[in-house]
PDB file of N, CA and C in Angstrom:
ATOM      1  N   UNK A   1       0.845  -1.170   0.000  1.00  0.00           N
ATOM      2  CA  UNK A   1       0.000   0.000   0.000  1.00  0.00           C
ATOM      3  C   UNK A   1       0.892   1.235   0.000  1.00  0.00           C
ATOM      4  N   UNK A   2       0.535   1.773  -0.479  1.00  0.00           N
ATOM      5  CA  UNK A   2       1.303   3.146  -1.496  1.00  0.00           C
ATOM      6  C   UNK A   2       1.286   4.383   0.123  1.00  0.00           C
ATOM      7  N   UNK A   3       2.072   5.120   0.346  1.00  0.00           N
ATOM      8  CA  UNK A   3       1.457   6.104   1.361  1.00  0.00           C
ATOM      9  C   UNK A   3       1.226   7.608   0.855  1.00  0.00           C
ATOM     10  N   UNK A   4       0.476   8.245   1.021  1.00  0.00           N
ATOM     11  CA  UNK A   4       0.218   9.736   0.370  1.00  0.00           C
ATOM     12  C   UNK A   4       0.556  10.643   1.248  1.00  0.00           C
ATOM     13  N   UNK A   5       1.239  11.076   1.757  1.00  0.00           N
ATOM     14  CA  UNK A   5       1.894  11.857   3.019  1.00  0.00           C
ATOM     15  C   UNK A   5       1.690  13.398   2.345  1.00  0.00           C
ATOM     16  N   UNK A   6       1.630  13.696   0.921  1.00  0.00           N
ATOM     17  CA  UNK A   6       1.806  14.724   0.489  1.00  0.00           C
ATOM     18  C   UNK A   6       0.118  14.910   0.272  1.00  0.00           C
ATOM     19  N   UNK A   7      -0.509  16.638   0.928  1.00  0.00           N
ATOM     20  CA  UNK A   7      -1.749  16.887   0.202  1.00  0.00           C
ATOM     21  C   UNK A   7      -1.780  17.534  -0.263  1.00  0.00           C
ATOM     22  N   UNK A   8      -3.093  17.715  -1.218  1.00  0.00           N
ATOM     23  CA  UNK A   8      -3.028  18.715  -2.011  1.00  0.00           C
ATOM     24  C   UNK A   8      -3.943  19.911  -1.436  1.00  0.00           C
ATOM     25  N   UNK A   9      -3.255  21.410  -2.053  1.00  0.00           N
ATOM     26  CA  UNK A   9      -4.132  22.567  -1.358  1.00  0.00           C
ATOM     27  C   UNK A   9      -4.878  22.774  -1.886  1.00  0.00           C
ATOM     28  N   UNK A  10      -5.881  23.482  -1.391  1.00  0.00           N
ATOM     29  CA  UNK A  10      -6.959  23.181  -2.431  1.00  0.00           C
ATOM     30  C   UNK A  10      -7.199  24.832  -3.108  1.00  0.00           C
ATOM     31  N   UNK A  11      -7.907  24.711  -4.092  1.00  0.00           N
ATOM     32  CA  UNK A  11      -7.762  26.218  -5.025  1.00  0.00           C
ATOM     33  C   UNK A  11      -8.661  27.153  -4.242  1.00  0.00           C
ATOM     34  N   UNK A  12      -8.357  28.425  -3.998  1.00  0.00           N
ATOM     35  CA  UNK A  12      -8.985  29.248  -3.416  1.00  0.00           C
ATOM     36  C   UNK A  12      -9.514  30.008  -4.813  1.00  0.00           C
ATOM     37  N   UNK A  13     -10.898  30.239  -5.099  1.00  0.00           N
ATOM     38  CA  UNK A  13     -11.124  31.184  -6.236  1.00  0.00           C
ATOM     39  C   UNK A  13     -10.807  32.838  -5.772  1.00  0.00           C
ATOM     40  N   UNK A  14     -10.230  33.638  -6.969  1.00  0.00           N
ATOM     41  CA  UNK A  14     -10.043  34.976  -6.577  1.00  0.00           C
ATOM     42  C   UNK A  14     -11.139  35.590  -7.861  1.00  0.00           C
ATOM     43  N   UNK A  15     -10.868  36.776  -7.409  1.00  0.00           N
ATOM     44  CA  UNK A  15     -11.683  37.649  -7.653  1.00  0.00           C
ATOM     45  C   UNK A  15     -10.900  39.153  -7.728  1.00  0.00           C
ATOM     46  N   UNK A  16     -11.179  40.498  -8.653  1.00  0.00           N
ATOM     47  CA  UNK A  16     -10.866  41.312  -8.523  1.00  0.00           C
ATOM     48  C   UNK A  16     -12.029  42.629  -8.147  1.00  0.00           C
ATOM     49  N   UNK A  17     -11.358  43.487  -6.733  1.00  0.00           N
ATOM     50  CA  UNK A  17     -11.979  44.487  -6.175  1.00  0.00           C
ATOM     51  C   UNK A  17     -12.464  45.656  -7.081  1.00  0.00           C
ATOM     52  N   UNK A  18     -13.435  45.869  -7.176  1.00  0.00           N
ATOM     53  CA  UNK A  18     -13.856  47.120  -8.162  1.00  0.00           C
ATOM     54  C   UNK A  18     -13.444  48.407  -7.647  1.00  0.00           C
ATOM     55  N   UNK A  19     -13.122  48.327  -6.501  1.00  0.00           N
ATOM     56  CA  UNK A  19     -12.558  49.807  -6.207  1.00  0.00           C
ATOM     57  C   UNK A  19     -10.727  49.955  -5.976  1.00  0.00           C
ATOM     58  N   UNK A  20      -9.951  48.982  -5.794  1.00  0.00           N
ATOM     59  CA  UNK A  20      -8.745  49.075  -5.899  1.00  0.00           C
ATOM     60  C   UNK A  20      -7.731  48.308  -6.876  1.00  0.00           C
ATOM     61  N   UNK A  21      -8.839  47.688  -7.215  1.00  0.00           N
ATOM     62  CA  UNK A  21      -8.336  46.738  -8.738  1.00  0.00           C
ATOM     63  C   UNK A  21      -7.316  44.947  -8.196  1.00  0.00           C
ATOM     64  N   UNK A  22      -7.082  45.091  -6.873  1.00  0.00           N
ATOM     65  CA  UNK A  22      -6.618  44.220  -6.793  1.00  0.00           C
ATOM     66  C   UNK A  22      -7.284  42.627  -6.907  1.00  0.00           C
ATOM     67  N   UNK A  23      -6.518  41.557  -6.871  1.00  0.00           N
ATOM     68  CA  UNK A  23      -6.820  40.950  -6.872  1.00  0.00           C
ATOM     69  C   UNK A  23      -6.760  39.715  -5.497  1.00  0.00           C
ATOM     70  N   UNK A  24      -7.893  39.366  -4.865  1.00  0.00           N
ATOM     71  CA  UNK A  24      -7.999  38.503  -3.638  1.00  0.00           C
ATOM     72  C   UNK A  24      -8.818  37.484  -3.378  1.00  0.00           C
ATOM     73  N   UNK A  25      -8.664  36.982  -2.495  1.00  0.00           N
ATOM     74  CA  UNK A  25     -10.127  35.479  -2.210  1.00  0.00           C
ATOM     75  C   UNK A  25     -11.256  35.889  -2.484  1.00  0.00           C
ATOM     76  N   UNK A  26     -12.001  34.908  -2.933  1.00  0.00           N
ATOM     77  CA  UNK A  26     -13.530  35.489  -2.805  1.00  0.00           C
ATOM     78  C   UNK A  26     -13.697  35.761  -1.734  1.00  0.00           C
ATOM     79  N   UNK A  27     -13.155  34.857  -0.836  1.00  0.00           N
ATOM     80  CA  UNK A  27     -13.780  35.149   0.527  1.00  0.00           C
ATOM     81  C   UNK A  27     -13.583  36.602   0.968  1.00  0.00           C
ATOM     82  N   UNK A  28     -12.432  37.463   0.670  1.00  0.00           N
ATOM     83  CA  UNK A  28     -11.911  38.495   1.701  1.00  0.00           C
ATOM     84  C   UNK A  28     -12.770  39.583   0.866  1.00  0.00           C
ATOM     85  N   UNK A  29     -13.381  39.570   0.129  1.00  0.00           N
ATOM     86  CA  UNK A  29     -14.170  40.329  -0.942  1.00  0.00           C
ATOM     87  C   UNK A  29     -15.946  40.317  -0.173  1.00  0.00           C
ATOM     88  N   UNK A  30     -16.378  41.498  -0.417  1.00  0.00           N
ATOM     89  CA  UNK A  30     -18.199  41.722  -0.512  1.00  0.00           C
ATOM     90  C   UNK A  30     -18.737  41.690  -1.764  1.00  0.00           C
ATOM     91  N   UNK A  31     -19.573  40.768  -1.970  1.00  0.00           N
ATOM     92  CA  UNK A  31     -20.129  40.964  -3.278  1.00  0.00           C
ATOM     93  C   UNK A  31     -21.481  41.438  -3.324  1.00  0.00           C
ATOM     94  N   UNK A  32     -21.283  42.621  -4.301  1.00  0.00           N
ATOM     95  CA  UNK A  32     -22.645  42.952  -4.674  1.00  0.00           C
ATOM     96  C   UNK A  32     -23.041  42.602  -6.005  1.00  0.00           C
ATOM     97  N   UNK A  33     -24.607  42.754  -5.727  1.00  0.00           N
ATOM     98  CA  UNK A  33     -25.308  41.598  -6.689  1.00  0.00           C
ATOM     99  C   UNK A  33     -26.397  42.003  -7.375  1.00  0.00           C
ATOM    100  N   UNK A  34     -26.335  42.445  -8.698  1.00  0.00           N
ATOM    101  CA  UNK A  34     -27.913  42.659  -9.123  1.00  0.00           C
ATOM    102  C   UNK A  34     -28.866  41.675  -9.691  1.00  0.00           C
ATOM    103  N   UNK A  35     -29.700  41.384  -9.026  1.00  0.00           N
ATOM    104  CA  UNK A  35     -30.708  40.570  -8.647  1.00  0.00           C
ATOM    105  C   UNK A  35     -31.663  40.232  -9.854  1.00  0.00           C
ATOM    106  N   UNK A  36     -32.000  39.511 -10.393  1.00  0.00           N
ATOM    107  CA  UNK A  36     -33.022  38.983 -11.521  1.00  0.00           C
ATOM    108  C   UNK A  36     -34.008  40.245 -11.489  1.00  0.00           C
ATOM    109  N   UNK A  37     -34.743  40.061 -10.039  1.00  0.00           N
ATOM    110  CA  UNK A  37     -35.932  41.222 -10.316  1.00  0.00           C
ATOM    111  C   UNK A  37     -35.269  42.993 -10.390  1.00  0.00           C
ATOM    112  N   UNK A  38     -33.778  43.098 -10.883  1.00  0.00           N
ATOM    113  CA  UNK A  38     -33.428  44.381 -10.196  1.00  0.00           C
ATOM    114  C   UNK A  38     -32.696  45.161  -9.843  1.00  0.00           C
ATOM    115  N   UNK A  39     -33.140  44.676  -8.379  1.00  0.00           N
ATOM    116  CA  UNK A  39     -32.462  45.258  -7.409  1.00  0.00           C
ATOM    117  C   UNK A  39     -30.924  44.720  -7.046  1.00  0.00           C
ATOM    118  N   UNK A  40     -30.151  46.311  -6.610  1.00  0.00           N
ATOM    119  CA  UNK A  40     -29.115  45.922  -6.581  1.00  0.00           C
ATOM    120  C   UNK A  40     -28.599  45.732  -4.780  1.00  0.00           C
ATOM    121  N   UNK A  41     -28.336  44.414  -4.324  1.00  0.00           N
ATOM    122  CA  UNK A  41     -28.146  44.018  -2.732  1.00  0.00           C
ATOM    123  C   UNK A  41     -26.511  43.984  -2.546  1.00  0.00           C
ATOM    124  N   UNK A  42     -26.042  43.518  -1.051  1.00  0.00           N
ATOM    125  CA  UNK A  42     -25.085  43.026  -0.970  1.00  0.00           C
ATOM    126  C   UNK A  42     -25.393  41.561  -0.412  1.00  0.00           C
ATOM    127  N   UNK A  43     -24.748  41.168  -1.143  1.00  0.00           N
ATOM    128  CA  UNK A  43     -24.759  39.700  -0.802  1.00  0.00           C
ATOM    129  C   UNK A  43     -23.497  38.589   0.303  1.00  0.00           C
ATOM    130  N   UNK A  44     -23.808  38.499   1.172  1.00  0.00           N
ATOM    131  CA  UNK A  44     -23.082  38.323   2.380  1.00  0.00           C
ATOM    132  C   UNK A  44     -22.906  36.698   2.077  1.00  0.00           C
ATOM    133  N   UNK A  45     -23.337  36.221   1.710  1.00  0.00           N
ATOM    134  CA  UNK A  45     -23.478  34.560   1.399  1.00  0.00           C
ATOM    135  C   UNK A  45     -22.497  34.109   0.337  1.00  0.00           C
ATOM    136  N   UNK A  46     -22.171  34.940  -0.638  1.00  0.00           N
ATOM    137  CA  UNK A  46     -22.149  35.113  -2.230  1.00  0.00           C
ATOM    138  C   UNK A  46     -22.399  34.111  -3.069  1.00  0.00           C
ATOM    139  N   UNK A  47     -23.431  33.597  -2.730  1.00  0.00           N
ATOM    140  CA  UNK A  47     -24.356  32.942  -3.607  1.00  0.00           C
ATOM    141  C   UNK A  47     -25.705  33.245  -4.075  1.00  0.00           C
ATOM    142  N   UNK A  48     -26.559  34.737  -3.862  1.00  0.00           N
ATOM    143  CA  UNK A  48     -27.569  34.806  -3.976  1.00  0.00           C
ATOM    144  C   UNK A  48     -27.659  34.766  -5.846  1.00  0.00           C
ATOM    145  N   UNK A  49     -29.111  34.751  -6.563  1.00  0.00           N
ATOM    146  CA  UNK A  49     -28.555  34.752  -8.085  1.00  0.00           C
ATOM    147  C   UNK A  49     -28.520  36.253  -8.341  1.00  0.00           C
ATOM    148  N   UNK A  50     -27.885  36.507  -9.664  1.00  0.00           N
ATOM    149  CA  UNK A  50     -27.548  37.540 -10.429  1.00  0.00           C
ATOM    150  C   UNK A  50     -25.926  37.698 -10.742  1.00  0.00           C
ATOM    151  N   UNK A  51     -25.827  38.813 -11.559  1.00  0.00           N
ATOM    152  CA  UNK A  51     -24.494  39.258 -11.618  1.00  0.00           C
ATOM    153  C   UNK A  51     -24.358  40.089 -10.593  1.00  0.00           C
ATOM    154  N   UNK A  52     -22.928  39.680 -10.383  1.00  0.00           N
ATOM    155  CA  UNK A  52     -22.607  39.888  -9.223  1.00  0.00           C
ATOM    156  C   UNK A  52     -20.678  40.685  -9.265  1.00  0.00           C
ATOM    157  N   UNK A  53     -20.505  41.746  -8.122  1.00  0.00           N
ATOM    158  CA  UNK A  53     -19.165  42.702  -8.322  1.00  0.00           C
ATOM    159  C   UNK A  53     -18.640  42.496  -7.109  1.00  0.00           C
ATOM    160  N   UNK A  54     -16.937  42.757  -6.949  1.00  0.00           N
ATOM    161  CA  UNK A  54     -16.131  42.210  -5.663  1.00  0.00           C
ATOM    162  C   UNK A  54     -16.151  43.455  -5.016  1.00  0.00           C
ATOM    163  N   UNK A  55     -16.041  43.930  -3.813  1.00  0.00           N
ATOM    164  CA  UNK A  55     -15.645  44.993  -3.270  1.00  0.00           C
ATOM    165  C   UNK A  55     -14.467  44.757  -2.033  1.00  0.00           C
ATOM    166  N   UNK A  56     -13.252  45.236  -1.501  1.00  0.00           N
ATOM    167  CA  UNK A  56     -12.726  45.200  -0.284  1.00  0.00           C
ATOM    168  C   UNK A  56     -13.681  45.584   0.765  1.00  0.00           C
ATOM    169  N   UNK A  57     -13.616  44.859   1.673  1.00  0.00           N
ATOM    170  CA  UNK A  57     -14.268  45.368   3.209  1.00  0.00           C
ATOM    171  C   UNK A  57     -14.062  46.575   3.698  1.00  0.00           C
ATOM    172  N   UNK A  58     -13.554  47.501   2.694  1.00  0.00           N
ATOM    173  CA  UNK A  58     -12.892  49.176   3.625  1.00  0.00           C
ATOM    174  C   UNK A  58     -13.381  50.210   2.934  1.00  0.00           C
ATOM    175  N   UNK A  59     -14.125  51.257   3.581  1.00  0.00           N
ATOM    176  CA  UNK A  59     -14.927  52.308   2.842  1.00  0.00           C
ATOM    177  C   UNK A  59     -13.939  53.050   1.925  1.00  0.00           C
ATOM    178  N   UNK A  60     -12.974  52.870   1.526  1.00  0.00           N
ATOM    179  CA  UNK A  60     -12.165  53.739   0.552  1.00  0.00           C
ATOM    180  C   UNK A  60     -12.323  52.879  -0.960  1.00  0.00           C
ATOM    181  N   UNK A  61     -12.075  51.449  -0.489  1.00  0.00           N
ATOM    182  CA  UNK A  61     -12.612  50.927  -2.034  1.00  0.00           C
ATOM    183  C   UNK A  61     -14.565  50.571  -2.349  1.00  0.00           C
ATOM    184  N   UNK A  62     -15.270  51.199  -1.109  1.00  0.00           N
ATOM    185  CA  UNK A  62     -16.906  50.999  -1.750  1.00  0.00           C
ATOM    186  C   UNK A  62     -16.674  53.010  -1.904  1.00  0.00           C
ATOM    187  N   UNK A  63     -16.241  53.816  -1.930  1.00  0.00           N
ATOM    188  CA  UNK A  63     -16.922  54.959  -2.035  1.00  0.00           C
ATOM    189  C   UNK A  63     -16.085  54.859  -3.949  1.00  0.00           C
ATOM    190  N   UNK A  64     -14.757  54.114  -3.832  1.00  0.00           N
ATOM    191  CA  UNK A  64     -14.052  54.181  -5.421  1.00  0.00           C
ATOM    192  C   UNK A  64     -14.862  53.064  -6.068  1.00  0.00           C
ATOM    193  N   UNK A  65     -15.631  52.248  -5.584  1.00  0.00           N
ATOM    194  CA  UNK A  65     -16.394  51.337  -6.552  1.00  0.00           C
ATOM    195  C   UNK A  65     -17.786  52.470  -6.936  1.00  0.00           C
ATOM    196  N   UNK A  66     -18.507  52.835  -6.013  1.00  0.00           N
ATOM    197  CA  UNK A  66     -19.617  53.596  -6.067  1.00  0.00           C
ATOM    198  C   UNK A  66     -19.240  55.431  -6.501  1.00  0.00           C
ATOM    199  N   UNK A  67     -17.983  55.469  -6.818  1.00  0.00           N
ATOM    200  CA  UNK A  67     -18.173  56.952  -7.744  1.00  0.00           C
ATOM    201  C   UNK A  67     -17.880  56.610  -9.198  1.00  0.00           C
ATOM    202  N   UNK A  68     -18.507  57.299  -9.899  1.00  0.00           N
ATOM    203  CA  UNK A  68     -18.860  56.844 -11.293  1.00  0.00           C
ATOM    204  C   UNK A  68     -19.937  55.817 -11.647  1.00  0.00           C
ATOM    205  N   UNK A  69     -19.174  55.420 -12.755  1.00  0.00           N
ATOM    206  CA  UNK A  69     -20.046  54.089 -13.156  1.00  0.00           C
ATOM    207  C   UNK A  69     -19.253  53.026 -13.091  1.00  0.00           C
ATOM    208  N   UNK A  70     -18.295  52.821 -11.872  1.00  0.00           N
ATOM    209  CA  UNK A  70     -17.832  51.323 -11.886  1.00  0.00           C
ATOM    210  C   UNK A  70     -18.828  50.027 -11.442  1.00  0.00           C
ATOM    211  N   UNK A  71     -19.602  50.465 -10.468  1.00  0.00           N
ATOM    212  CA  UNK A  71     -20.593  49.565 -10.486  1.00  0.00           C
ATOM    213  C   UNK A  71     -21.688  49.134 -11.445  1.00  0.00           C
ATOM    214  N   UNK A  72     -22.078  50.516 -11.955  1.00  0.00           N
ATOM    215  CA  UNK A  72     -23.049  50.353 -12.819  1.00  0.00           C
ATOM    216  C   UNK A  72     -22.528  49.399 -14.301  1.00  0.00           C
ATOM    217  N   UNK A  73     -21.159  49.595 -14.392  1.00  0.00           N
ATOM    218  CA  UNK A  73     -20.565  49.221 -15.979  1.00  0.00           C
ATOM    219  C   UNK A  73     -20.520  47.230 -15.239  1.00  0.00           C
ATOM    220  N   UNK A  74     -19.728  46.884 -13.987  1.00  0.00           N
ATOM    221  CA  UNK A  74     -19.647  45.872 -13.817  1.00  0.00           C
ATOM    222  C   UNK A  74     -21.343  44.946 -13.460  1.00  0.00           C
ATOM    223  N   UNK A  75     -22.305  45.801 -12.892  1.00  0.00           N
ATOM    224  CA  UNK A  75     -23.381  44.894 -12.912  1.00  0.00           C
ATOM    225  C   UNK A  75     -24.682  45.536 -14.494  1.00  0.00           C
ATOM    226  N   UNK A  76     -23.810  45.740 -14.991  1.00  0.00           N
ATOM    227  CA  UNK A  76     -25.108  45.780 -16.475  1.00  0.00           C
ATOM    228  C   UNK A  76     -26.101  46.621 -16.016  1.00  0.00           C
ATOM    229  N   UNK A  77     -26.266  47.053 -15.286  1.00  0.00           N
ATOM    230  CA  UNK A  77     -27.011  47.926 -14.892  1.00  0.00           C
ATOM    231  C   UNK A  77     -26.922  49.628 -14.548  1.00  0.00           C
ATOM    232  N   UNK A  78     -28.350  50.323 -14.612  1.00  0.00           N
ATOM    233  CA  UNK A  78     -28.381  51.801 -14.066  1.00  0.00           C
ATOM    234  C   UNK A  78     -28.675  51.789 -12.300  1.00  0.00           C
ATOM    235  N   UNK A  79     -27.477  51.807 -11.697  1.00  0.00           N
ATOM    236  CA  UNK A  79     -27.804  52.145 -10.494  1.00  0.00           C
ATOM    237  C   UNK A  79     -28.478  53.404 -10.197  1.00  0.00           C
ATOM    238  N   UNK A  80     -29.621  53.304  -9.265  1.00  0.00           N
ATOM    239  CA  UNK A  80     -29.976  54.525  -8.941  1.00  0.00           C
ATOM    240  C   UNK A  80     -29.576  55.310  -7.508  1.00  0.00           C
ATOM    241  N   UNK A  81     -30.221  56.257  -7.909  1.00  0.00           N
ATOM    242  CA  UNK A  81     -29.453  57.493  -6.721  1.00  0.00           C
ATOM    243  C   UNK A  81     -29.770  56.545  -5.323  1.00  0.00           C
ATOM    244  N   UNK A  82     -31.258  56.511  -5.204  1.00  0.00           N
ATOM    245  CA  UNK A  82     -31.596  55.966  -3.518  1.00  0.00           C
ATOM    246  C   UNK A  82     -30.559  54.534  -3.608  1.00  0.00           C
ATOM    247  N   UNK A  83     -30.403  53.896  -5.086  1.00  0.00           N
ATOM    248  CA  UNK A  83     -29.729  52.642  -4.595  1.00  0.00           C
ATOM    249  C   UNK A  83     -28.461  52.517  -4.217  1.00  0.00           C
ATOM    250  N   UNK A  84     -27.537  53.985  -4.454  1.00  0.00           N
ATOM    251  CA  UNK A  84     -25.911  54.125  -4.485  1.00  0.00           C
ATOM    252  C   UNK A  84     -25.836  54.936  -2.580  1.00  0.00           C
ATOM    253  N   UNK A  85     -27.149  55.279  -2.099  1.00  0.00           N
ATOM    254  CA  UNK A  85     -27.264  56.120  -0.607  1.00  0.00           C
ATOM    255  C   UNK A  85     -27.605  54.439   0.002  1.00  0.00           C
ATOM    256  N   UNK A  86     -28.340  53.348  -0.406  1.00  0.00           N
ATOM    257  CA  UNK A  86     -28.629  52.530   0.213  1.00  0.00           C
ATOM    258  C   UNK A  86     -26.763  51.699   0.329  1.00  0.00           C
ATOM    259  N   UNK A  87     -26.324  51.241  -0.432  1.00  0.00           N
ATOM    260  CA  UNK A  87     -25.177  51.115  -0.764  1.00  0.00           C
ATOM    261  C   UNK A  87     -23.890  51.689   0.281  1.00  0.00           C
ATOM    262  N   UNK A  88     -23.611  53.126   0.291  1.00  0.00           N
ATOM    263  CA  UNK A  88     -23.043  53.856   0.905  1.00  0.00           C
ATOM    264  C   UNK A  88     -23.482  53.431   2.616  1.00  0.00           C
ATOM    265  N   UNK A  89     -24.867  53.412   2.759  1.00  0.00           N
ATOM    266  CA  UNK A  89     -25.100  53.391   4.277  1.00  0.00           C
ATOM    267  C   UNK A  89     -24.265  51.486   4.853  1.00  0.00           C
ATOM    268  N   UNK A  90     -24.603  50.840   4.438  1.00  0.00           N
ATOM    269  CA  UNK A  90     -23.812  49.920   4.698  1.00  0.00           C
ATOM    270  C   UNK A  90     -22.654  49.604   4.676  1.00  0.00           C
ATOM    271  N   UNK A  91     -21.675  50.677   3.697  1.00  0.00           N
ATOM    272  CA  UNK A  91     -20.385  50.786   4.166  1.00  0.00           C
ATOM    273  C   UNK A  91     -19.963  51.067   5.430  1.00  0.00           C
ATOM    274  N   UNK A  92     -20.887  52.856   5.889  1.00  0.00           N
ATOM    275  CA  UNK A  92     -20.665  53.308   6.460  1.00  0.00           C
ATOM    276  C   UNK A  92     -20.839  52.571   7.913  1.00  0.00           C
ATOM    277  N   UNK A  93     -21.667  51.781   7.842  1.00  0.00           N
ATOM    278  CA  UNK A  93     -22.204  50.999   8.978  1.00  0.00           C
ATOM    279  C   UNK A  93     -21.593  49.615   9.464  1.00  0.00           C
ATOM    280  N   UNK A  94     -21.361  48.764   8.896  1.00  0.00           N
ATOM    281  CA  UNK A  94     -20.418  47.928   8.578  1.00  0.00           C
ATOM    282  C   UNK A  94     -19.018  47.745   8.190  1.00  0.00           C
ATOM    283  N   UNK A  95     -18.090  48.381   7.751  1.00  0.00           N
ATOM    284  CA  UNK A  95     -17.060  48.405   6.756  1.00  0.00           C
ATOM    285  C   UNK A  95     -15.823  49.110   7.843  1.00  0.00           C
ATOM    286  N   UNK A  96     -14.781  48.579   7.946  1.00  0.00           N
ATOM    287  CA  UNK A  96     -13.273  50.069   8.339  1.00  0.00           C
ATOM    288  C   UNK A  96     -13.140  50.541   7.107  1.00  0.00           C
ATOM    289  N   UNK A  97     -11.912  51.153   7.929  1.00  0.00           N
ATOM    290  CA  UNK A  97     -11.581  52.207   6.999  1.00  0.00           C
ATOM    291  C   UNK A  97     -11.387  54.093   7.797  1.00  0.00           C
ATOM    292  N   UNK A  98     -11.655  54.556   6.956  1.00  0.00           N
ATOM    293  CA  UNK A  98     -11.368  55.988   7.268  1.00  0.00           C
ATOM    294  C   UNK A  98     -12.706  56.313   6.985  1.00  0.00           C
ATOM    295  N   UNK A  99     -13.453  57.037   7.987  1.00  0.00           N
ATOM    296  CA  UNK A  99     -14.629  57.897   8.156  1.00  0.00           C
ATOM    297  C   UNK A  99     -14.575  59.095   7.207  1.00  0.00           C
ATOM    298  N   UNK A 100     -15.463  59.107   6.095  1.00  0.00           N
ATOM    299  CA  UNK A 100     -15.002  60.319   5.165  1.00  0.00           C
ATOM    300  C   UNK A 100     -15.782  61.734   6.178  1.00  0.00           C
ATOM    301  N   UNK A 101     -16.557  61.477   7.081  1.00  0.00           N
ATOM    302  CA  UNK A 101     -17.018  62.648   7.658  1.00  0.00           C
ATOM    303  C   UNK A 101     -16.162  63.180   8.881  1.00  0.00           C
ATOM    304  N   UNK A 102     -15.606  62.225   9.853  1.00  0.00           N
ATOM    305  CA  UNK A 102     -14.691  62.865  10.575  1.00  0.00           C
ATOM    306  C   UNK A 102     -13.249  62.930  11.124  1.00  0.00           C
ATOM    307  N   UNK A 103     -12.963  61.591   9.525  1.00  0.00           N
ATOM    308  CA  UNK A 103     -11.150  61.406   9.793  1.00  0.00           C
ATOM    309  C   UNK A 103     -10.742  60.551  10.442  1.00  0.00           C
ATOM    310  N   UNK A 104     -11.953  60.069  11.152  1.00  0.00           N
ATOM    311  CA  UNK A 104     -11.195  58.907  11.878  1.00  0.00           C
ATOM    312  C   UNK A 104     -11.503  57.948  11.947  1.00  0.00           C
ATOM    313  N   UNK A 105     -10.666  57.043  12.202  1.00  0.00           N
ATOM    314  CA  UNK A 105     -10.470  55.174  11.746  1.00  0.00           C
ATOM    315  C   UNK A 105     -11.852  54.509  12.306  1.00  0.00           C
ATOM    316  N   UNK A 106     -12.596  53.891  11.789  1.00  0.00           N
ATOM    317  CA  UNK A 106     -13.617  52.884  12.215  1.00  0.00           C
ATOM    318  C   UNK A 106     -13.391  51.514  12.014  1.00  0.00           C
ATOM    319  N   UNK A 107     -13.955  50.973  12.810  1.00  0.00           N
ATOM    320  CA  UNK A 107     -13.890  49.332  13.247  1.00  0.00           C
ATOM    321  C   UNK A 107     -12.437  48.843  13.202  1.00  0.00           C
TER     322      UNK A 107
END
């Protein structure tokens, strides 16, 4: 009987951040997701359906994903105004980073 002492690692899928361009785990990534009926969510699972965009966990790469049309060009879609304030509030609420209102470091 043969012994296998050696394992194999297993493939981590990556993904690239829409706001800093890098490239990282799916896992260390937020994906947002526009939805069959729509709407555009974040998807915490990253399996809900639709097309779907990577973001870093840190409000400097969701405010550089969400100015312009990087989101809008990566999910095929017209984001709208209430949907880019819905967007923003969950950075702000969730996310480190640098507080764009008072400079200082969160979470």
């Amino acid at each position: 009987m043969k012994s296998t002492s050696s394992h194999r690692t297993r493939h981590a899928p990556q993904r690239t951040c829409l706001g800093c361009r890098q490239v990282k785990a799916k896992r260390e990534l937020i994906r947002v997701v526009n939805t069959p009926d729509g709407n555009v969510e974040v998807d915490l699972t990253g399996k809900k359906a639709g097309r779907g965009a990577y973001l870093c966990p840190t409000s400097e790469c969701w405010e550089a994903g969400l100015k312009g049309n990087r989101l809008d060009h990566a999910l095929r879609t017209n984001l709208s105004q209430n949907g880019r304030v819905q967007l923003m509030k969950y950075a702000e609420g969730h996310l480190k980073g640098v507080n764009s209102a008072s400079g200082e470091k969160t979470g």
